[in-house]
C-alpha atoms as a PDB file:
ATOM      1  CA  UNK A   1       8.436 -22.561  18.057  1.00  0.00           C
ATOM      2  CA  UNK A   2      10.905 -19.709  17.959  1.00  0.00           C
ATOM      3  CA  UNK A   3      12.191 -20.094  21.448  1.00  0.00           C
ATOM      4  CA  UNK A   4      12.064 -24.079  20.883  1.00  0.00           C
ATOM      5  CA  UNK A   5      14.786 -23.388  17.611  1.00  0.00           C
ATOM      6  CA  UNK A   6      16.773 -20.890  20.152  1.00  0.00           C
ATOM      7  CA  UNK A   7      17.053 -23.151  22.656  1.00  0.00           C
ATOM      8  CA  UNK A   8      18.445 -25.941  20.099  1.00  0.00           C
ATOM      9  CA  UNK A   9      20.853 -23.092  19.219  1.00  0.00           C
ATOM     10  CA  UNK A  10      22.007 -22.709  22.884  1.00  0.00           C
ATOM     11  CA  UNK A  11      22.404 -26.567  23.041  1.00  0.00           C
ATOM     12  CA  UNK A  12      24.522 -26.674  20.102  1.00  0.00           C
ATOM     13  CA  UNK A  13      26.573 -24.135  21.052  1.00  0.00           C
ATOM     14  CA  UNK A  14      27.333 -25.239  24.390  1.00  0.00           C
ATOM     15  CA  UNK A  15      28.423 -28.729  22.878  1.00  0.00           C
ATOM     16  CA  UNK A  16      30.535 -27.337  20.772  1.00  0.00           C
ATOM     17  CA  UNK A  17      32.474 -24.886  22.937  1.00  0.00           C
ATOM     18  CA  UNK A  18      32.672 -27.039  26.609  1.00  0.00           C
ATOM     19  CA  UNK A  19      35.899 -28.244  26.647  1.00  0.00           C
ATOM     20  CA  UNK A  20      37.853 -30.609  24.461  1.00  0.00           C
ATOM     21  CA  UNK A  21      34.768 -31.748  22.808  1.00  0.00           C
ATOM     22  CA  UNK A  22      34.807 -34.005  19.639  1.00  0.00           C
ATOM     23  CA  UNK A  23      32.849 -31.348  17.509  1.00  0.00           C
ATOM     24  CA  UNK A  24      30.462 -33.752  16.701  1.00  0.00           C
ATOM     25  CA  UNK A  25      26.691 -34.025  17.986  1.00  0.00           C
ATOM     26  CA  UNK A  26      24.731 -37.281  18.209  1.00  0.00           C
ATOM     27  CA  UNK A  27      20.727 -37.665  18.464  1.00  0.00           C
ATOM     28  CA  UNK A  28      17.983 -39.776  19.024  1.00  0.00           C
ATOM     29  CA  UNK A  29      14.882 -39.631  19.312  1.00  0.00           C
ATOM     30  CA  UNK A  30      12.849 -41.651  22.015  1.00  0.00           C
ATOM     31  CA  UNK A  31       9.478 -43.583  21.962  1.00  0.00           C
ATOM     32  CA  UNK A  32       7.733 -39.664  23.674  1.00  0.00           C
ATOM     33  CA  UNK A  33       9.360 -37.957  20.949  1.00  0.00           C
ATOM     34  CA  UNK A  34      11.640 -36.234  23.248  1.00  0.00           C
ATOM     35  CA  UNK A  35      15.120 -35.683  21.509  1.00  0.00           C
ATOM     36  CA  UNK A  36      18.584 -36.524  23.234  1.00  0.00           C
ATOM     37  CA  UNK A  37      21.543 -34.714  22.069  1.00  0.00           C
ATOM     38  CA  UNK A  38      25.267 -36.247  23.082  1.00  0.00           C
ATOM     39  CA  UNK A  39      28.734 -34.869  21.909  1.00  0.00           C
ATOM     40  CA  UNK A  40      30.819 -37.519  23.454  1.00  0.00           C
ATOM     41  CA  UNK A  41      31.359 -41.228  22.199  1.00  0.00           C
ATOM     42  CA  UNK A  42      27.586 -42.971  22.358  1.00  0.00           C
ATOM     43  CA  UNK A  43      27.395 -46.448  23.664  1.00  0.00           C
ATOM     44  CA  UNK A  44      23.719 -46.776  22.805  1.00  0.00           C
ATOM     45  CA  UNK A  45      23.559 -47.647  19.159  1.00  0.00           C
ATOM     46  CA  UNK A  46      20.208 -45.698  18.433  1.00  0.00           C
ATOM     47  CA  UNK A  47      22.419 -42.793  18.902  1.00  0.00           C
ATOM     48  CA  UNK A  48      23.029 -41.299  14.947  1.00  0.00           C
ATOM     49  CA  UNK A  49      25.558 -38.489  14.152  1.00  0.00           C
ATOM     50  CA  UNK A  50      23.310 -35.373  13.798  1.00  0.00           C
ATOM     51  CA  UNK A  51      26.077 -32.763  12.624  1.00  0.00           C
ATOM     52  CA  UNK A  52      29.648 -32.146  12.340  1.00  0.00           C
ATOM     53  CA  UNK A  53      32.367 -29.878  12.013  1.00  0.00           C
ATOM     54  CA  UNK A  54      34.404 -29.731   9.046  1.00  0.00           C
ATOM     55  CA  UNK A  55      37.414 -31.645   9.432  1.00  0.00           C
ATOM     56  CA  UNK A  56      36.555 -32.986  12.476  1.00  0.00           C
ATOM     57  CA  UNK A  57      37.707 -36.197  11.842  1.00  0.00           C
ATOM     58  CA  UNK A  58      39.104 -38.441   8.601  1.00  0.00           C
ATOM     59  CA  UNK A  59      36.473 -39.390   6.003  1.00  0.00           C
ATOM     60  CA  UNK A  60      36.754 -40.341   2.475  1.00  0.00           C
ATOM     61  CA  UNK A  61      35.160 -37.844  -0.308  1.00  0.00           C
ATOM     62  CA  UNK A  62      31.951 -39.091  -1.658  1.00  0.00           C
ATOM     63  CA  UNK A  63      32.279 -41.143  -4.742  1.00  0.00           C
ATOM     64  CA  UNK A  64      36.013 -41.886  -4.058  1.00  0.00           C
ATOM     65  CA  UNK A  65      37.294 -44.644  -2.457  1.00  0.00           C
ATOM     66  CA  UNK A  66      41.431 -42.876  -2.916  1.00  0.00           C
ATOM     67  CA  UNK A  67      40.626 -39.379  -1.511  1.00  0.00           C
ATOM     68  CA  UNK A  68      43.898 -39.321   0.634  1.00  0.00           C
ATOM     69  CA  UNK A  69      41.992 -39.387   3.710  1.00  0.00           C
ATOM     70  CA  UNK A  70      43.174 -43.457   4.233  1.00  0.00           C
ATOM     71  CA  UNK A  71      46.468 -42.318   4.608  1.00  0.00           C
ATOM     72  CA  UNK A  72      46.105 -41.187   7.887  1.00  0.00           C
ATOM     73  CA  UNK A  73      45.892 -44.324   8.915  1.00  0.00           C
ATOM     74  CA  UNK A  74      48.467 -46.128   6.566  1.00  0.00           C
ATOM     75  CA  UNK A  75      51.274 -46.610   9.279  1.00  0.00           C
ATOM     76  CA  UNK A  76      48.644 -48.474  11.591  1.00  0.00           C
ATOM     77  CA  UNK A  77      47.535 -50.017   8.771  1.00  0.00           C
ATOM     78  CA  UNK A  78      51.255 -51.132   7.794  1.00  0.00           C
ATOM     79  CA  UNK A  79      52.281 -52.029  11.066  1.00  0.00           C
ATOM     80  CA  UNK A  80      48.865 -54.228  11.284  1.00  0.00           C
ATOM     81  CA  UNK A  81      49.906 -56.124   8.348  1.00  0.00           C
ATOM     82  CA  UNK A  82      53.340 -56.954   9.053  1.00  0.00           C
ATOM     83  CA  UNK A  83      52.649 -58.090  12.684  1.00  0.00           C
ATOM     84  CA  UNK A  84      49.722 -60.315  11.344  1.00  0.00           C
ATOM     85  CA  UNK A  85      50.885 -60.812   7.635  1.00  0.00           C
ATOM     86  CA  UNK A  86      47.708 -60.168   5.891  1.00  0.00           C
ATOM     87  CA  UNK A  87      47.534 -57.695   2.794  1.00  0.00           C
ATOM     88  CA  UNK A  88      47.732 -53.860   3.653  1.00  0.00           C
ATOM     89  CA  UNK A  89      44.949 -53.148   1.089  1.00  0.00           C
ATOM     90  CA  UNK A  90      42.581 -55.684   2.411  1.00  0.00           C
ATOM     91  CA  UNK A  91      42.729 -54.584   5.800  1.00  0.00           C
ATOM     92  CA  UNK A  92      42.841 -50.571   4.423  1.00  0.00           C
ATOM     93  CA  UNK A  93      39.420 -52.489   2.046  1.00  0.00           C
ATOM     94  CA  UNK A  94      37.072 -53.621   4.858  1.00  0.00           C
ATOM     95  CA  UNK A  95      37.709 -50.467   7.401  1.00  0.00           C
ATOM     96  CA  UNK A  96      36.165 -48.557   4.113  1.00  0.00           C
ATOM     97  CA  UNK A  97      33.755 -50.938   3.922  1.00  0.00           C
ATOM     98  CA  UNK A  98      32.421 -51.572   7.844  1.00  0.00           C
ATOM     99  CA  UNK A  99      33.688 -47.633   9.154  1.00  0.00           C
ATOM    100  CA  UNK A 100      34.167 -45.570   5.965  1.00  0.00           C
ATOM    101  CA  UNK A 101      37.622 -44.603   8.148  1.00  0.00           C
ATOM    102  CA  UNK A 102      35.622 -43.117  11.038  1.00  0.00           C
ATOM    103  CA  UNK A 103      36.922 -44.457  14.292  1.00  0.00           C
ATOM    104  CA  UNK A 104      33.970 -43.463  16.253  1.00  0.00           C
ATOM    105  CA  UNK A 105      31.331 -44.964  14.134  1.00  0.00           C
ATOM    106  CA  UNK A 106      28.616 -47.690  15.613  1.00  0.00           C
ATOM    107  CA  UNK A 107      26.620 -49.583  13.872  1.00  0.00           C
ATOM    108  CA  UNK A 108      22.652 -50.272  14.896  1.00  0.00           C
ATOM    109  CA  UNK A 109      24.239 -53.928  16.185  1.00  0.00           C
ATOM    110  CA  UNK A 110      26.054 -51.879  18.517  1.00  0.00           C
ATOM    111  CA  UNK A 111      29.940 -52.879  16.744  1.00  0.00           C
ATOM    112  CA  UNK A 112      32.275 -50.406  17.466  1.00  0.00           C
ATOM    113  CA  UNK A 113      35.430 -48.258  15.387  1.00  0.00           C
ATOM    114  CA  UNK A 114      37.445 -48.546  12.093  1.00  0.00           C
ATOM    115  CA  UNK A 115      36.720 -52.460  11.705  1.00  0.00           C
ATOM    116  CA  UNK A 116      33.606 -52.031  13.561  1.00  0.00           C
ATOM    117  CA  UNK A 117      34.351 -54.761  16.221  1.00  0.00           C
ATOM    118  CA  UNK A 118      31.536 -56.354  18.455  1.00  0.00           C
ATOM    119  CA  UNK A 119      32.064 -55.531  22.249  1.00  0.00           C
ATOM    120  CA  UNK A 120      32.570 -59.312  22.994  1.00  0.00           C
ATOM    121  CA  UNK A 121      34.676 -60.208  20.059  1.00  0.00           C
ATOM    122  CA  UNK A 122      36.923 -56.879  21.045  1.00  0.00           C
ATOM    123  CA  UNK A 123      36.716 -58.120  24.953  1.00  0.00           C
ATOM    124  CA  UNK A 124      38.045 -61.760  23.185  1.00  0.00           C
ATOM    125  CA  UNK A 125      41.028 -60.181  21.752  1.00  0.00           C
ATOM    126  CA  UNK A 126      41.979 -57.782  24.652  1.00  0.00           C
ATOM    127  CA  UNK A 127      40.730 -54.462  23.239  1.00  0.00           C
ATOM    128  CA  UNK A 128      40.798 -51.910  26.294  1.00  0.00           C
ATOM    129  CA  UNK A 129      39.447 -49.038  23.852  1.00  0.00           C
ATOM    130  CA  UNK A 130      37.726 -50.140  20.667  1.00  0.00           C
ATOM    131  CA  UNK A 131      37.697 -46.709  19.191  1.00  0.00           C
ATOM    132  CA  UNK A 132      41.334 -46.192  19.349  1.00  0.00           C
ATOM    133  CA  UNK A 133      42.379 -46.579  16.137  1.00  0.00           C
ATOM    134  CA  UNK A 134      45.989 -49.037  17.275  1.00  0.00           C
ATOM    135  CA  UNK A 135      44.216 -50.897  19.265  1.00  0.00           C
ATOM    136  CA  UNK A 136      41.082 -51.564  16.575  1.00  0.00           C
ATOM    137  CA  UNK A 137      42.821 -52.242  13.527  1.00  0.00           C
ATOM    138  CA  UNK A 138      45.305 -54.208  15.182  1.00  0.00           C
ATOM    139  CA  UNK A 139      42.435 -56.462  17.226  1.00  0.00           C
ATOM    140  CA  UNK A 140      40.764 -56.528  13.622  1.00  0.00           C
ATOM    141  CA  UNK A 141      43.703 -57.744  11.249  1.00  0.00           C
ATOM    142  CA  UNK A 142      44.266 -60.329  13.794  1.00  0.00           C
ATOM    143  CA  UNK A 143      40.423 -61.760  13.742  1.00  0.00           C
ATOM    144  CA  UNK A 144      41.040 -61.588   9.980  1.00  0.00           C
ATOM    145  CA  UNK A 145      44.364 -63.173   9.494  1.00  0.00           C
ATOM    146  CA  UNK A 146      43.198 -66.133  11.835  1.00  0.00           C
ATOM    147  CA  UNK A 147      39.885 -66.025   9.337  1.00  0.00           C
ATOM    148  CA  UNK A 148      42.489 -66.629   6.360  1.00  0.00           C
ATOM    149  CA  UNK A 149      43.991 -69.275   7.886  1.00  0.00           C
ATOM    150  CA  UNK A 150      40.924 -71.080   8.965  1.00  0.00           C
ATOM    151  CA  UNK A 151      40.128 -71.066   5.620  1.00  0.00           C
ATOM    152  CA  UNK A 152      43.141 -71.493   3.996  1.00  0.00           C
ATOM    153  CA  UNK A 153      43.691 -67.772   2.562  1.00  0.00           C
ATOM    154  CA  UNK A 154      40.645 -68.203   0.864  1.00  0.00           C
ATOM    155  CA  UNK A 155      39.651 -64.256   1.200  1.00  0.00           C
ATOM    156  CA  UNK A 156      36.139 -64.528  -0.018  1.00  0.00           C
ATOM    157  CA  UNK A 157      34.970 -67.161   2.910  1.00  0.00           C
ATOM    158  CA  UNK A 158      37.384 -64.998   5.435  1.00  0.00           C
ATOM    159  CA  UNK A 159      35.205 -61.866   4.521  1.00  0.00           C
ATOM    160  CA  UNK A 160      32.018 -63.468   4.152  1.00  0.00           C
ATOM    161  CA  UNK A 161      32.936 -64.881   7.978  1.00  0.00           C
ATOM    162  CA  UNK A 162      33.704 -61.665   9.342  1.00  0.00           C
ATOM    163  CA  UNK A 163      30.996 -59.612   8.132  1.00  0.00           C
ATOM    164  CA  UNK A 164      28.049 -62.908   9.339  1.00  0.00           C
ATOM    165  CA  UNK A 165      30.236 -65.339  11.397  1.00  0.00           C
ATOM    166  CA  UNK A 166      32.104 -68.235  10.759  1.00  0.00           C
ATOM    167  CA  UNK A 167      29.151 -70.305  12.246  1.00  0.00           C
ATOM    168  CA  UNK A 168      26.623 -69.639   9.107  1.00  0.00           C
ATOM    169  CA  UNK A 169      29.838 -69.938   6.685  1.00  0.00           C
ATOM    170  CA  UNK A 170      30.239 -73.423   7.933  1.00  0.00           C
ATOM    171  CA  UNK A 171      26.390 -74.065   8.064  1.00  0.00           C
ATOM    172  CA  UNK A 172      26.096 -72.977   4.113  1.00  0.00           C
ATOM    173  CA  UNK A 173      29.637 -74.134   3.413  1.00  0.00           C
ATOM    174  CA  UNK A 174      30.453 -71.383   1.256  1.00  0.00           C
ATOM    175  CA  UNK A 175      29.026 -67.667   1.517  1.00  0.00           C
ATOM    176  CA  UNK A 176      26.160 -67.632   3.331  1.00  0.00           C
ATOM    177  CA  UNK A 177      22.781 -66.460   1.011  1.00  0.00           C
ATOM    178  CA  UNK A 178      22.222 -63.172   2.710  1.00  0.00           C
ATOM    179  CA  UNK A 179      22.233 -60.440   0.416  1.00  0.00           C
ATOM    180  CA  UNK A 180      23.973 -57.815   2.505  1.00  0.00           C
ATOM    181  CA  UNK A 181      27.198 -60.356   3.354  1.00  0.00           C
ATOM    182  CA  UNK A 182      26.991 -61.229  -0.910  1.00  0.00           C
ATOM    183  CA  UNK A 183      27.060 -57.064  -1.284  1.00  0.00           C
ATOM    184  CA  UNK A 184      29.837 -56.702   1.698  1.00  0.00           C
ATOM    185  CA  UNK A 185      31.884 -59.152   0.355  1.00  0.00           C
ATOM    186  CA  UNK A 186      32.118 -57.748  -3.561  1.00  0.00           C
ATOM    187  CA  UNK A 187      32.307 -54.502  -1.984  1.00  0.00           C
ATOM    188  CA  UNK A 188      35.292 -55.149   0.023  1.00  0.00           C
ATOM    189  CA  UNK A 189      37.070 -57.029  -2.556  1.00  0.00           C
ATOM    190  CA  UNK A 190      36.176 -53.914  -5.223  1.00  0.00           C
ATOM    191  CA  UNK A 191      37.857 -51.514  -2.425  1.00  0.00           C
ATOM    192  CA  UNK A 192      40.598 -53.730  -1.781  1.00  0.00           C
ATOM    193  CA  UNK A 193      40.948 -53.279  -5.762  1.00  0.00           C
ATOM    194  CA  UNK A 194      41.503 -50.087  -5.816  1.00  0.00           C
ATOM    195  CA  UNK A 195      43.639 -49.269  -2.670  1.00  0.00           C
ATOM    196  CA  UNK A 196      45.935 -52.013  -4.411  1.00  0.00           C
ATOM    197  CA  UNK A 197      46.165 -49.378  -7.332  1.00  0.00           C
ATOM    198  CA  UNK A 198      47.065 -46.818  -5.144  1.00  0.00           C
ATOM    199  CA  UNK A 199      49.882 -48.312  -3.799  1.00  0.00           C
ATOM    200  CA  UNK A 200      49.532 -47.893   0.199  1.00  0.00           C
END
């Protein structure tokens, strides 16, 4: 047991000193058992972050949706909504919501960055690098400003099609009945709330 914890040491440390690493480790663990440690960007979705280092990369404090941290992001943000004309804070609203501002986060459906894009939906709208933070938001805000006009700037059925797809919005008509796009939806519009009161 004591050489299997110094080994893990060893691994960690190498990962964290080789090269221009992103000083952040990803696991998973496999049907044997057998964990699989990455520091780079993982494609495979079962891949979780297992540690990080402080200020490795923008995240909000816990409990706060204004921690300052957004504003590293507010002249992508800006530039987003003027070239697509949709509201700062609703774009600033669902990258809380689907990425919590991490650029490097997946999701267990395998969608990818800030607005947590879906490799073919990013492919559609000529992403090169989904977790490039430009090239996301940007590829995002448009999918949502075409949403907004589909459905005529109304922002609940835009959200509620973004987060399941504008097929089961028209199915149901209105918001689908799926209790996590009902919780997305108030979630987002709470967030967009409050980054309206902070005045990005």
């Amino acid at each position: 047991m004591k050489k299997f914890f110094l080994y893990i040491l060893a691994l960690f440390a190498t990962l964290f000193l080789a090269g221009p690493a992103t000083a952040a480790i990803y696991k998973y663990v496999d049907e044997s058992g057998v964990m699989h440690f990455t520091n780079t960007n993982p494609a495979d979705a079962r891949y979780k972050l297992f540690m990080k280092e402080k200020g490795d990369r923008p995240t909000l404090r816990k409990g706060s949706v204004v921690s300052g941290s957004y504003k590293d992001y507010k002249s992508i943000i800006n530039n987003a909504s003027l070239r697509h004309g949709v509201e700062a804070a609703l774009i600033t609203a669902v990258i809380k919501a689907e990425s919590d501002f991490d650029p490097r986060a997946v999701s267990r459906a395998g969608a990818r960055g800030l607005m947590q894009l879906m490799p073919k939906t990013a492919d559609g709208l000529g992403v090169t690098n989904v977790y490039d933070p430009h090239e996301n938001v940007n590829a995002g805000t448009r999918m949502l400003g075409r949403l907004l006009k589909k459905y005529n700037s109304d922002v609940t059925l835009a959200l509620a099609a973004y987060n399941a797809g504008e097929n089961k919005v028209e199915q149901y008509g209105t918001v689908p009945p799926y209790k996590e796009t009902r919780a997305y939806v108030k979630r987002v519009l709470s967030f967009r709330s409050d980054f309206r009161r902070a005045e990005l």
